[in-house]
Protein backbone atom coordinates (compact mmCIF):
# COMPACT_ATOMS: atom_id res chain seq x y z
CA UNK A 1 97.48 50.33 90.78
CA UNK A 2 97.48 50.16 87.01
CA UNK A 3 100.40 51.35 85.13
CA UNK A 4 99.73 54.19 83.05
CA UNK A 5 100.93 55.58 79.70
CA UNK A 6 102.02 51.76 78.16
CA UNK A 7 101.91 51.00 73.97
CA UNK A 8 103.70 47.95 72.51
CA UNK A 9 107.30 46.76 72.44
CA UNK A 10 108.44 43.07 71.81
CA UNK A 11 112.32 41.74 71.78
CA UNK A 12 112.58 39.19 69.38
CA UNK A 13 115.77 36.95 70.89
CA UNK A 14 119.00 36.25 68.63
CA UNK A 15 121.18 33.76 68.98
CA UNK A 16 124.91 34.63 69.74
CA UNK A 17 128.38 33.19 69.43
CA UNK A 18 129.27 30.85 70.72
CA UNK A 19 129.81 30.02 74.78
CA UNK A 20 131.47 28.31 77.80
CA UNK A 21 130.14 25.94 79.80
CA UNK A 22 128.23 26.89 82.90
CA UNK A 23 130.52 26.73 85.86
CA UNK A 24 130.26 26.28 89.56
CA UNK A 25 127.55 26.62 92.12
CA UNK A 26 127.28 30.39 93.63
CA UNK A 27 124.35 32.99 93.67
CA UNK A 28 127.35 35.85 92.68
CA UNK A 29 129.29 35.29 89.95
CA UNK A 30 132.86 37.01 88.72
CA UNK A 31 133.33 38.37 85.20
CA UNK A 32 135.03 41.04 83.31
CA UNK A 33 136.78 43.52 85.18
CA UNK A 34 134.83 46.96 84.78
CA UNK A 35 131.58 45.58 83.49
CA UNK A 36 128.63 46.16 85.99
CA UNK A 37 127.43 42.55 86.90
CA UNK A 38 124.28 41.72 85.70
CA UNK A 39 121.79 41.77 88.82
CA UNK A 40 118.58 39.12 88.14
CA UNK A 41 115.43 39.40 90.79
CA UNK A 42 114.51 36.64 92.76
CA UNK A 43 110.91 36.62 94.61
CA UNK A 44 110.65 34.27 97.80
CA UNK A 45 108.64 31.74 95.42
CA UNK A 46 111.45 28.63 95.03
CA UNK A 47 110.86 28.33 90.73
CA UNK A 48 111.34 32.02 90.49
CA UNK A 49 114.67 31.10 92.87
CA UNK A 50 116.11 28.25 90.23
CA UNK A 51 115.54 30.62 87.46
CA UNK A 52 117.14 33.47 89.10
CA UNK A 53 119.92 31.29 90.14
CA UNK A 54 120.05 29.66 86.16
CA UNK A 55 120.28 33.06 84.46
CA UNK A 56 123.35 34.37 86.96
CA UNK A 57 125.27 31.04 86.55
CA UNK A 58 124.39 30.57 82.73
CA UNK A 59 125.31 34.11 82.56
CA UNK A 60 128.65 33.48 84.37
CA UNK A 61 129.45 30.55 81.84
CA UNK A 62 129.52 33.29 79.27
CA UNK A 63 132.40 35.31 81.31
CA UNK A 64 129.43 37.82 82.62
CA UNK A 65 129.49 38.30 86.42
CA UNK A 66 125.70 38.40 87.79
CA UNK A 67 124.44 37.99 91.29
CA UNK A 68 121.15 37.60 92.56
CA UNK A 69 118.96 40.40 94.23
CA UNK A 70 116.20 39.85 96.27
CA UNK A 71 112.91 41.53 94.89
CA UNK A 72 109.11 41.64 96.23
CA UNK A 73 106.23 39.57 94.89
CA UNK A 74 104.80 42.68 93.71
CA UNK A 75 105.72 43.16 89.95
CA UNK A 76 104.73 46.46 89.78
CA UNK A 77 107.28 46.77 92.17
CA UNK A 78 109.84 44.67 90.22
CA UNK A 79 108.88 46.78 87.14
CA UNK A 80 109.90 50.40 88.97
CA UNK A 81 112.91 48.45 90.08
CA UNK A 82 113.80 47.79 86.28
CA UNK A 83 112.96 51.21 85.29
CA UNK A 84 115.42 52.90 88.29
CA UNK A 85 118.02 51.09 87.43
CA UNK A 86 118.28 48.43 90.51
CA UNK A 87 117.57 45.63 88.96
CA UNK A 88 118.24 44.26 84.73
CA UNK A 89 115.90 41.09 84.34
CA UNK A 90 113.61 39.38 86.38
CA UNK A 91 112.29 35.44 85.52
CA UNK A 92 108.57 35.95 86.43
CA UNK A 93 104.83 34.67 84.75
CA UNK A 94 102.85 35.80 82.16
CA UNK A 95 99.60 35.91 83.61
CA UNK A 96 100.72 36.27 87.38
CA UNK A 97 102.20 39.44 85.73
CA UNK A 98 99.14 40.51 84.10
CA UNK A 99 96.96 39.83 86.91
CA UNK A 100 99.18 42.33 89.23
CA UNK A 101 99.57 44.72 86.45
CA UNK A 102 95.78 44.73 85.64
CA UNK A 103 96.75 43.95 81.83
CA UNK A 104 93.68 43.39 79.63
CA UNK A 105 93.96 40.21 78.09
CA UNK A 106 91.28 37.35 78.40
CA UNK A 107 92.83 35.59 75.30
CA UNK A 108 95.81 32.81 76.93
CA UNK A 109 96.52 33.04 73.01
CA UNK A 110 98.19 36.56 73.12
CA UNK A 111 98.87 36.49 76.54
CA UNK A 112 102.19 37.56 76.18
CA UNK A 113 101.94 39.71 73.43
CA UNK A 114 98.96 41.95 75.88
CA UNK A 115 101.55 41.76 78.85
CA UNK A 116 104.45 43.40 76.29
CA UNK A 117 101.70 45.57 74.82
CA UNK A 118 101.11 46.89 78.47
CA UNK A 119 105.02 47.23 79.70
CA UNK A 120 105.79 48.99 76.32
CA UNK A 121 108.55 51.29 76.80
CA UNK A 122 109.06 50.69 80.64
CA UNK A 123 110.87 46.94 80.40
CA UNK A 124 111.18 44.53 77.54
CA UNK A 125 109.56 41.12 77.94
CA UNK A 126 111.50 38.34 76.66
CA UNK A 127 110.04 35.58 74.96
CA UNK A 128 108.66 32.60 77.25
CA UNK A 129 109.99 28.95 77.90
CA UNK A 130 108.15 25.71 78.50
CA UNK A 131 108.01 26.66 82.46
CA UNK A 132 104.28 26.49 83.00
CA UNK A 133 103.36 26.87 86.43
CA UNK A 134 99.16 26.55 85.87
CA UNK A 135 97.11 24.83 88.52
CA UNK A 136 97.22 21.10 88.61
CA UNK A 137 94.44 19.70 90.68
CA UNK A 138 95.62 16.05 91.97
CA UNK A 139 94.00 13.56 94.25
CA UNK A 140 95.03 9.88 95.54
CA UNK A 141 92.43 7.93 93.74
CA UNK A 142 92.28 7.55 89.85
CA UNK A 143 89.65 9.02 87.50
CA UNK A 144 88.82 12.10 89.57
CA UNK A 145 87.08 15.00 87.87
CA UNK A 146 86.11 18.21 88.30
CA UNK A 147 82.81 17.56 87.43
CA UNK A 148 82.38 15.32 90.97
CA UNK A 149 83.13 17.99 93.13
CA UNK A 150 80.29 18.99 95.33
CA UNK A 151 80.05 21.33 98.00
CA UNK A 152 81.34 18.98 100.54
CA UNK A 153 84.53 17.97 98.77
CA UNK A 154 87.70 19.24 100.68
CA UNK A 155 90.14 20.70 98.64
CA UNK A 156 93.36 22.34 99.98
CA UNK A 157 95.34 24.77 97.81
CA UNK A 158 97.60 27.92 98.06
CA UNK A 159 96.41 31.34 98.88
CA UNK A 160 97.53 32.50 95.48
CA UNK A 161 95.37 30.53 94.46
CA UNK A 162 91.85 31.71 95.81
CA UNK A 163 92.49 34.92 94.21
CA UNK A 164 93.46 33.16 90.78
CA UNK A 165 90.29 33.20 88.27
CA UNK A 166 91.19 30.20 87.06
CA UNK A 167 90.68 28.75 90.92
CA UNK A 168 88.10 29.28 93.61
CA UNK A 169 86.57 31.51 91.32
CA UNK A 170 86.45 29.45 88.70
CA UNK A 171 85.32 26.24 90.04
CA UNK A 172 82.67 28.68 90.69
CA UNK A 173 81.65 29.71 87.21
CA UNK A 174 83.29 26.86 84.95
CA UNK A 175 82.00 24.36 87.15
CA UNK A 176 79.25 25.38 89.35
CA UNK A 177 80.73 24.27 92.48
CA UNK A 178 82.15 25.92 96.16
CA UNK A 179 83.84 23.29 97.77
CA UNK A 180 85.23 23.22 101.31
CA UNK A 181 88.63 25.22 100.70
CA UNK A 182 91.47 25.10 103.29
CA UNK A 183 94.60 27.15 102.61
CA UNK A 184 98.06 25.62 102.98
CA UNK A 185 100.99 27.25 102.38
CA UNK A 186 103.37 24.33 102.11
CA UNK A 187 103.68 22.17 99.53
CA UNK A 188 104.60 19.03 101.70
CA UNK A 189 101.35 19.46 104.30
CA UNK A 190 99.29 20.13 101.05
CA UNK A 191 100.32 16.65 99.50
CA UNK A 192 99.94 14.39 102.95
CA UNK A 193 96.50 16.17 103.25
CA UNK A 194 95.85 14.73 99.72
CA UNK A 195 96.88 11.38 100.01
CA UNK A 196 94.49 11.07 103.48
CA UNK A 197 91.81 12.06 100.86
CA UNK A 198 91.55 15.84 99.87
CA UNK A 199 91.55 17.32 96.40
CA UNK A 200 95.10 19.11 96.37
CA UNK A 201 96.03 22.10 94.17
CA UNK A 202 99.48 22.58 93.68
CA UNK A 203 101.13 24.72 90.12
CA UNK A 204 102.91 22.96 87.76
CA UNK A 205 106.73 23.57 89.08
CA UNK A 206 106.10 21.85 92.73
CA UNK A 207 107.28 18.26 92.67
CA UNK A 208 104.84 17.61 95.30
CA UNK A 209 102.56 17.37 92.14
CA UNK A 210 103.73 14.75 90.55
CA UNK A 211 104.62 12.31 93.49
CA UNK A 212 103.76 8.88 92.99
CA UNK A 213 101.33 8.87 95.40
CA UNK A 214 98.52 11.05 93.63
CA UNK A 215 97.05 11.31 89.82
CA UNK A 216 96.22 14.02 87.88
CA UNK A 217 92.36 15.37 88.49
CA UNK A 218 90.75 15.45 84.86
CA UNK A 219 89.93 19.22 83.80
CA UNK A 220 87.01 18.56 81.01
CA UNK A 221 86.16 22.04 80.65
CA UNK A 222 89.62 23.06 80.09
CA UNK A 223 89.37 25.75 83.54
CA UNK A 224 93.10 25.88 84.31
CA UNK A 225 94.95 28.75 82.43
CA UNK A 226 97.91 28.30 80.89
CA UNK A 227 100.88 30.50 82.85
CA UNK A 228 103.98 30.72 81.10
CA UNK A 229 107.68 32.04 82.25
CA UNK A 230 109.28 34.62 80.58
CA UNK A 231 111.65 37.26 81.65
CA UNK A 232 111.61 41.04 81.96
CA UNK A 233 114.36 42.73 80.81
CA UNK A 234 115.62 46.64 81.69
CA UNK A 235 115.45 48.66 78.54
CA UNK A 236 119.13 49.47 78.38
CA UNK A 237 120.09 45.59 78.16
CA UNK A 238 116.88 44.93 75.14
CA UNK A 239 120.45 44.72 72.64
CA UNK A 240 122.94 43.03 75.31
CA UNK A 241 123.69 39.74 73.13
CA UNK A 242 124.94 37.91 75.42
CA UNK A 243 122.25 38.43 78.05
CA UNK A 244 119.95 37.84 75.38
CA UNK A 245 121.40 34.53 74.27
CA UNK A 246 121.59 33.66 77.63
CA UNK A 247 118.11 34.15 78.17
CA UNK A 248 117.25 32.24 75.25
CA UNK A 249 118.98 29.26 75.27
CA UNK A 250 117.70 28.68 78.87
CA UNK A 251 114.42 29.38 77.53
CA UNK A 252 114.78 26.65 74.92
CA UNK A 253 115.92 24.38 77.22
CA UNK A 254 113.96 24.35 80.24
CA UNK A 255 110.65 23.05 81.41
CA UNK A 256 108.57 21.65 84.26
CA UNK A 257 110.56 18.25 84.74
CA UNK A 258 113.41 19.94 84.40
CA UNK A 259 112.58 22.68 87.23
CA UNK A 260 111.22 20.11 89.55
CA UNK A 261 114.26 18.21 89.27
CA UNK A 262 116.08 20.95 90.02
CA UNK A 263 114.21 21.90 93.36
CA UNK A 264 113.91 18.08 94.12
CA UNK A 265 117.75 18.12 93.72
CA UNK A 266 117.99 21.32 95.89
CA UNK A 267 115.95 19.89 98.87
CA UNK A 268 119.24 18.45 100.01
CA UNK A 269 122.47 20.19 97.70
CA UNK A 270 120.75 23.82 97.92
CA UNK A 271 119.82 25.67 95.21
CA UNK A 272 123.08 27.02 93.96
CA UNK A 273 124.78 23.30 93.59
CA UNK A 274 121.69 21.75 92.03
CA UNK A 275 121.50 24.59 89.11
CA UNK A 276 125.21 23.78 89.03
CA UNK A 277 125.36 19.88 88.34
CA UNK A 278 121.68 20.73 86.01
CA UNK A 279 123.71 22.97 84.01
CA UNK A 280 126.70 20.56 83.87
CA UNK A 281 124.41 18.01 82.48
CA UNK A 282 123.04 20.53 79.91
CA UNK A 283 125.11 23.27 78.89
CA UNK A 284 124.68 26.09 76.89
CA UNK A 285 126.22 25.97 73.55
């Protein structure tokens, strides 16, 4: 259901003093006594996991404790959790988080200036990183378009991605084409179904899409949408400095290689250790 009753508010980010290096390798971290940890949602989708698990330890290398705190898919439901007081920021995507908020914006342009324009004094969006997790179509053989798809092309993708207009729908109208669609859930069945021949769709955070074994699909009418992270932030915290600067150095920082390095990292560390040593290698200032 749409939110109702929402204007404009925007948190410009500013940089504070200086900080200590991001320590060890736990989803709950210890800080000053008699300051309320800092509690940062985490969906079941891994990227929104690393970031979650970045923020609490990035948070804890500025002497702030933080934990973790499981949170639905649903960010409506992440953005009445803000509101009540259970939660204080949440990593999440711009236009995931339009698309479940039913935010009117067609323009990737201003985006994230229509999803703050809709949340407007319920939670404070935060400004975005270079975490874009938009569609990436792959396939094993070079100099595949979109343009050769036919009806009998294969493709396998996520179910988040049939209801994405930038996917089944859009091959659709972009590209005049409904191809034989399979849902997979998992990243690793999605990528050995490519590599026998199938046109995979994987976002840009799974390392399964850029394994060696496939190349990019070419995208000459510019379909795929651009979805960037950001974070949204409880009201109450919009002038915390130190969550703030938290927030935006990570911001600054990250990116796609460095998330999928992360999760490829994780695969066999866990998540906790691999933010750790990442963070290690690239500390906050």
């Amino acid at each position: 259901m749409r939110r109702l009753g929402v204007l404009l508010f925007a948190v410009l980010l500013t940089l504070a003093a200086c900080a200590r290096q991001a320590p060890a390798t736990t989803s709950e971290t210890p800080g000053s006594q008699g300051v309320p940890a800092v509690r940062v949602g985490a969906t079941s989708d891994p990227t929104v996991q690393v970031l979650a698990e970045l923020y609490v330890q990035a948070l804890s290398g500025k002497g702030r404790a933080a934990q973790v705190v499981e949170v639905a898919d649903d960010v409506n439901g992440q953005v009445s959790r803000l509101m009540a007081n259970e939660l204080d920021v949440v990593p999440t995507f711009a236009w995931s988080a339009a698309q479940s908020l039913q935010v009117d914006s067609s323009d990737p342009q201003t985006l994230v200036s229509d999803l703050a324009t809709a949340l407007d004094g319920e939670v404070a969006v935060l400004q975005p990183s270079k975490v874009d997790r938009a569609w990436r179509y792959v396939a094993a053989k070079s100099n595949v378009s979109l343009l050769d798809l036919t009806k009998k092309t294969k493709v396998v993708a996520p179910e988040r991605w049939r209801k994405a207009p930038d996917g089944e729908a859009g091959l659709a109208a972009i590209y005049q084409v409904k191809p034989s669609v399979t849902t997979v859930a998992g990243a690793d069945r999605r990528l050995a179904l490519v590599k026998g021949g199938t046109i995979g769709v994987f976002d840009g955070t799974e390392p399964q899409s850029t394994d060696a074994a496939v190349k990019p699909v070419d995208d000459p009418k510019s379909m795929t949408t651009a979805d960037p992270q950001l974070a949204l932030l409880r009201l109450d915290l919009a002038g915390d400095d130190t969550v703030l600067d938290v927030v935006q150095q990570l911001h600054g920082a990250l990116d796609n290689a460095a998330i999928i390095e992360i999760r490829k990292r994780s695969v066999n560390e866990g998540v906790p250790a691999a933010v750790g040593e990442w963070l290690k290698a690239h500390p906050l200032s």
